[in-house]
N, C-alpha and C. Protein backbone atom coordinates (compact mmCIF):
# COMPACT_ATOMS: atom_id res chain seq x y z
N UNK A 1 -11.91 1.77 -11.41
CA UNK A 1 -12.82 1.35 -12.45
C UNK A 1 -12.24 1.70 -13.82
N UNK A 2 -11.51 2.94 -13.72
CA UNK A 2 -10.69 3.03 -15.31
C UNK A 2 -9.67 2.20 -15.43
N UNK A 3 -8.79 1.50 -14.26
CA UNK A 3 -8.00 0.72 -15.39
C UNK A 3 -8.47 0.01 -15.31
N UNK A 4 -9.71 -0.89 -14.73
CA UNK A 4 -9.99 -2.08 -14.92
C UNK A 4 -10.83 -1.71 -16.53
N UNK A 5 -11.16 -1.13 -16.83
CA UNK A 5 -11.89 -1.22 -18.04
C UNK A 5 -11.17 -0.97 -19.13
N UNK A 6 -9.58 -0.28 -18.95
CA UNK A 6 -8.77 0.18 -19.70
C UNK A 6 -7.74 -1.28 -20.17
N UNK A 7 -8.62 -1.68 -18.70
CA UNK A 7 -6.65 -2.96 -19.18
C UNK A 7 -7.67 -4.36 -19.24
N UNK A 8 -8.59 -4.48 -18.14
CA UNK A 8 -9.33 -5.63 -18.06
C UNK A 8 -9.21 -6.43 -17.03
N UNK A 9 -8.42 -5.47 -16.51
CA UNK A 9 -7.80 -6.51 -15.16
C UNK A 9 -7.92 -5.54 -14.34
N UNK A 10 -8.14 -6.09 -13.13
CA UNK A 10 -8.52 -5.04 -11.54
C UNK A 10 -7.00 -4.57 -11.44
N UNK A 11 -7.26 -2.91 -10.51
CA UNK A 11 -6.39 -2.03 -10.54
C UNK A 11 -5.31 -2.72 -9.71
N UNK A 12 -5.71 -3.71 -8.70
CA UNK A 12 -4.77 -4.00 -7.93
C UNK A 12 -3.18 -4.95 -8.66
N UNK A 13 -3.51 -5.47 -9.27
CA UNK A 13 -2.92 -6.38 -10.22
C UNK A 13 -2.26 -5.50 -11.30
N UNK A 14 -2.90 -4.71 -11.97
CA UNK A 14 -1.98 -3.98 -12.77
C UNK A 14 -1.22 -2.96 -12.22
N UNK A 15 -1.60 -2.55 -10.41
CA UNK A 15 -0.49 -1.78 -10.01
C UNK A 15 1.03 -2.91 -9.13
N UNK A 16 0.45 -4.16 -9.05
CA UNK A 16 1.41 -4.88 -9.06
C UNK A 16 2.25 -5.61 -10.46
N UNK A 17 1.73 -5.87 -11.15
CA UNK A 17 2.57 -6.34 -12.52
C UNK A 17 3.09 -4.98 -12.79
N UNK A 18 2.63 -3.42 -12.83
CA UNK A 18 3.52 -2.92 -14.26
C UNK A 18 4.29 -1.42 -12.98
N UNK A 19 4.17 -1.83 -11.47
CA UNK A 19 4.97 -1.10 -11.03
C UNK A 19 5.77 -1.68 -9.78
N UNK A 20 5.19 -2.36 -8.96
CA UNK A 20 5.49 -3.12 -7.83
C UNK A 20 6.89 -4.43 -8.17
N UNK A 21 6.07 -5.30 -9.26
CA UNK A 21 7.55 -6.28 -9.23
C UNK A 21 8.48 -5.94 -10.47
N UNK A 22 8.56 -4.47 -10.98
CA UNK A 22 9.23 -4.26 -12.29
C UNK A 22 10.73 -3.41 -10.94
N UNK A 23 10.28 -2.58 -9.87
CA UNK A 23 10.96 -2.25 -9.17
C UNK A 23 11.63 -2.88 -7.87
N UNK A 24 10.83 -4.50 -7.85
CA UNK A 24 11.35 -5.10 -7.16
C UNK A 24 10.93 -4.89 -5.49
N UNK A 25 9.76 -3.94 -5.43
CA UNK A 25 8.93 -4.41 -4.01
C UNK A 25 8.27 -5.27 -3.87
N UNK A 26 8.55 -6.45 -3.28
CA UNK A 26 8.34 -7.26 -2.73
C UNK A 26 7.61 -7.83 -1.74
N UNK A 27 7.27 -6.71 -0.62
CA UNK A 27 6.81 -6.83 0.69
C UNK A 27 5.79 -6.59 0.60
N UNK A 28 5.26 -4.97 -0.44
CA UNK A 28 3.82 -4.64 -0.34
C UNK A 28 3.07 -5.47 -0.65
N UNK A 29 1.82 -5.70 -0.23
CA UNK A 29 0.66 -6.65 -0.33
C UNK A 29 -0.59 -5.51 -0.35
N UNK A 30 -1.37 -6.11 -1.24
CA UNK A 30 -3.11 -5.86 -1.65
C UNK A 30 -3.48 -6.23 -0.40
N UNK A 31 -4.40 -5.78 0.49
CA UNK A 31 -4.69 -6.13 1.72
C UNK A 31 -6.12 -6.82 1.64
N UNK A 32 -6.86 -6.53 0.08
CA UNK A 32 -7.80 -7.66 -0.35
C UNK A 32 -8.87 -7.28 0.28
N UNK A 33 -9.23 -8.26 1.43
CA UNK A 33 -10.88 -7.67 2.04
C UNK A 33 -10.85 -8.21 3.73
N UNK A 34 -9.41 -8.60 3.86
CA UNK A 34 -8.82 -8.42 5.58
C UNK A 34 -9.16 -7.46 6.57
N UNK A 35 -10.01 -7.14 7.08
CA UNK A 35 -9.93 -5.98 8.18
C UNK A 35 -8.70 -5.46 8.79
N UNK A 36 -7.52 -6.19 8.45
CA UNK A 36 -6.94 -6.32 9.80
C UNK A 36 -5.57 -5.85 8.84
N UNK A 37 -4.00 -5.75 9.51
CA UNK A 37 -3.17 -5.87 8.80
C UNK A 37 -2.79 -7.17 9.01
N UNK A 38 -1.57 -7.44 8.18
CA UNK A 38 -0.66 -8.61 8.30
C UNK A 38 0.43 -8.26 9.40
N UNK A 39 0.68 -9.35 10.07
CA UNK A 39 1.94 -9.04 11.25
C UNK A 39 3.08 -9.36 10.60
N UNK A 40 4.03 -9.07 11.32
CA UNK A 40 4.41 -8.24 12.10
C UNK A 40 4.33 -6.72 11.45
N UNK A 41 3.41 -6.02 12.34
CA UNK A 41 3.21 -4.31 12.09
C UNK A 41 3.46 -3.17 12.93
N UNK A 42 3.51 -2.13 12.63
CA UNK A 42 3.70 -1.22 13.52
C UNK A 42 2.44 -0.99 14.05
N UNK A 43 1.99 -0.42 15.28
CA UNK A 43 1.31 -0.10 15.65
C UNK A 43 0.75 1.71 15.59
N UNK A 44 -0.53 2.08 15.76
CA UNK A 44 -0.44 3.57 15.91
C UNK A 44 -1.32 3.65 16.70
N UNK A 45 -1.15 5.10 17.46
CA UNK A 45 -1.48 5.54 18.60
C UNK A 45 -2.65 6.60 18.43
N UNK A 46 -3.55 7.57 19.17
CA UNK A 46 -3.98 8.21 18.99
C UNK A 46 -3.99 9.21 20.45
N UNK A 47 -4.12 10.32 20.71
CA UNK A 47 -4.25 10.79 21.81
C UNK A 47 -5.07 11.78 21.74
N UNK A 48 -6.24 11.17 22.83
CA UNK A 48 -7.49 11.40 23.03
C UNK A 48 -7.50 12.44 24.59
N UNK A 49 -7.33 13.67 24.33
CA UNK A 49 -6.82 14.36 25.67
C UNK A 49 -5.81 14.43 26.44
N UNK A 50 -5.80 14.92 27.73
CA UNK A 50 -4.35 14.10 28.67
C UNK A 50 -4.35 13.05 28.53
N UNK A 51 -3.35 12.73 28.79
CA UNK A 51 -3.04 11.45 28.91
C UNK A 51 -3.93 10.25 28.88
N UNK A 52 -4.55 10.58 27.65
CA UNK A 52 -5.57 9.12 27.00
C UNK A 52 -4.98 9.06 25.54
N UNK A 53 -3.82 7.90 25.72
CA UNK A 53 -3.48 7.63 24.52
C UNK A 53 -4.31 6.19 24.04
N UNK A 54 -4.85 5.83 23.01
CA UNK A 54 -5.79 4.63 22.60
C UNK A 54 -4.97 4.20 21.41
N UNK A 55 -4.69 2.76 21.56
CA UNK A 55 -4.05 1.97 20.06
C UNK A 55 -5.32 2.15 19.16
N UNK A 56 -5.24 2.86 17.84
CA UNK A 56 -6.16 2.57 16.65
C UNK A 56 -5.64 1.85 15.87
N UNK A 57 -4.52 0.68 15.95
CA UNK A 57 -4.32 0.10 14.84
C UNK A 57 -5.33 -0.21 14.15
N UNK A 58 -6.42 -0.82 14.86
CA UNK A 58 -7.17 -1.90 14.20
C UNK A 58 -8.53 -0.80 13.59
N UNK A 59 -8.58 0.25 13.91
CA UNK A 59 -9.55 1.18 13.27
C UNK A 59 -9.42 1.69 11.92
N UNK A 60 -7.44 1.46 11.58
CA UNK A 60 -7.40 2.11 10.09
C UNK A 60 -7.81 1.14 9.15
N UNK A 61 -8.90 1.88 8.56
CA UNK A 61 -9.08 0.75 7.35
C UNK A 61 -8.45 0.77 6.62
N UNK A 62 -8.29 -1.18 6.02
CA UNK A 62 -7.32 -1.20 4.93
C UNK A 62 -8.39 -2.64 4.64
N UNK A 63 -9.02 -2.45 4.30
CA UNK A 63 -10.64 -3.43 3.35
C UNK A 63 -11.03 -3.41 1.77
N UNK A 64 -10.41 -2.24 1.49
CA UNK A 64 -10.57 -2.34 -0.10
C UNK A 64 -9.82 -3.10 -0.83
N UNK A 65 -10.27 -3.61 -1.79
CA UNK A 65 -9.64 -4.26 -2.93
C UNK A 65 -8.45 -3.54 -3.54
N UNK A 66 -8.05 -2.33 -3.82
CA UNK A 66 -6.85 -1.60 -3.76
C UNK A 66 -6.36 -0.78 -2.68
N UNK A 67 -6.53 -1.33 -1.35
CA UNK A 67 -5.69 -0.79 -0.34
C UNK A 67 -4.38 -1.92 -0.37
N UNK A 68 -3.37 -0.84 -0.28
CA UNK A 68 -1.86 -1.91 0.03
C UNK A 68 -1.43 -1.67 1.13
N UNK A 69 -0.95 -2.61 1.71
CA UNK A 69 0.13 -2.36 3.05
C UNK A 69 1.55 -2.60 2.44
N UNK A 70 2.31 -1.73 3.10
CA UNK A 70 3.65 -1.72 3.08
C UNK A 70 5.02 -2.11 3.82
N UNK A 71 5.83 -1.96 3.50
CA UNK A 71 6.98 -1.72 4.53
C UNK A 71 8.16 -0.54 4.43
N UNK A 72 8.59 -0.07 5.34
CA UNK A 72 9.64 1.00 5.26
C UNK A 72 10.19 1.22 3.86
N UNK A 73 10.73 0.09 3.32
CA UNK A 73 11.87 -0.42 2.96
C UNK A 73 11.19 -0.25 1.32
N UNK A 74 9.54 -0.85 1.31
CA UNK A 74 9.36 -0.70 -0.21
C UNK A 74 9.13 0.51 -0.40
N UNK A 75 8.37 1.57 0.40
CA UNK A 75 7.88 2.56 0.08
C UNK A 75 9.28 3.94 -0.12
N UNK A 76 10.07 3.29 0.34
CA UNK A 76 11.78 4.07 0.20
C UNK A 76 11.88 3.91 -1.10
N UNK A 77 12.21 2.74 -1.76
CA UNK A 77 12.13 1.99 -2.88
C UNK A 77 11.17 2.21 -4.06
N UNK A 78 9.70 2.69 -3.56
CA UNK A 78 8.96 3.81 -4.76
C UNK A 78 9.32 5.08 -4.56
N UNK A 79 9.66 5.71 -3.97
CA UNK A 79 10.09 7.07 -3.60
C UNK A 79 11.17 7.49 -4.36
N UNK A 80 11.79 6.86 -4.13
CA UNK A 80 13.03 6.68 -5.06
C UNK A 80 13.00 6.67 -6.12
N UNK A 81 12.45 5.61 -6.85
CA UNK A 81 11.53 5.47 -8.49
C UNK A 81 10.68 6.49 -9.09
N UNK A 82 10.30 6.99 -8.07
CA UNK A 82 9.44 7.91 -8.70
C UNK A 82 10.04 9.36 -8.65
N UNK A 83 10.82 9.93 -7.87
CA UNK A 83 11.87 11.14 -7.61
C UNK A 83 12.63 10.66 -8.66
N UNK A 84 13.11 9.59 -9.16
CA UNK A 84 14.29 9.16 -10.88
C UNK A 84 13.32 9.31 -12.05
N UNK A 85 11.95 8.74 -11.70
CA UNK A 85 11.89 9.06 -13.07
C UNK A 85 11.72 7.59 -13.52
N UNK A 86 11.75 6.55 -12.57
CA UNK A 86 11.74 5.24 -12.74
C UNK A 86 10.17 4.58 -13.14
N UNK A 87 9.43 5.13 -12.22
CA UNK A 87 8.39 4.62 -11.90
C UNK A 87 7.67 3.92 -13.26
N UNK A 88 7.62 4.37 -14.32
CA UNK A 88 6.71 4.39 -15.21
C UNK A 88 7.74 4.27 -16.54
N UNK A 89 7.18 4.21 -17.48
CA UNK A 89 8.52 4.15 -18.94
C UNK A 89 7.61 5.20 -19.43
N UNK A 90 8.46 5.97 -19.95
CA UNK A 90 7.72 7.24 -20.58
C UNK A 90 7.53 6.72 -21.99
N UNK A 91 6.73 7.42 -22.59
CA UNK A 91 6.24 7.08 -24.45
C UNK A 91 5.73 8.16 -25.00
């Protein structure tokens, strides 16, 4: 709600314009109001006692308007940016 009132534009959008395509991730996506992820995904497991392992993929929510899904590869790629010093332009 602060940057949308700060910038005017929903948070999701200004965390894609002024950090996502300035570093060139590509893959992450706003997951919007999907229940679900986008495929191809990893799956996750949970283990519920002995040997009761249960897939929760589909239990993690990712429904908000600023939930992102990722990939290996971008989240290496902010990690990186942000351990340099990249992430942001200082002022």
């Amino acid at each position: 709600m602060i940057i949308q009132r700060a910038t005017g534009q929903p948070a999701h959008r200004e965390s894609e314009g002024r950090i996502l395509r300035p570093l060139g991730i590509d893959r992450t996506r706003c997951t919007g109001t999907s229940p679900t992820l986008p495929r191809p995904h990893a799956r996750a497991y949970q283990l519920f006692g002995p040997g009761s392992v249960v897939d929760v993929t589909d239990r993690i929510p990712a429904a908000h308007e600023n939930s992102f899904v990722t990939t290996t590869r971008d989240e290496n790629g902010f990690l990186r940016a942000l351990l340099a010093g990249r992430l942001l332009p200082t002022r």
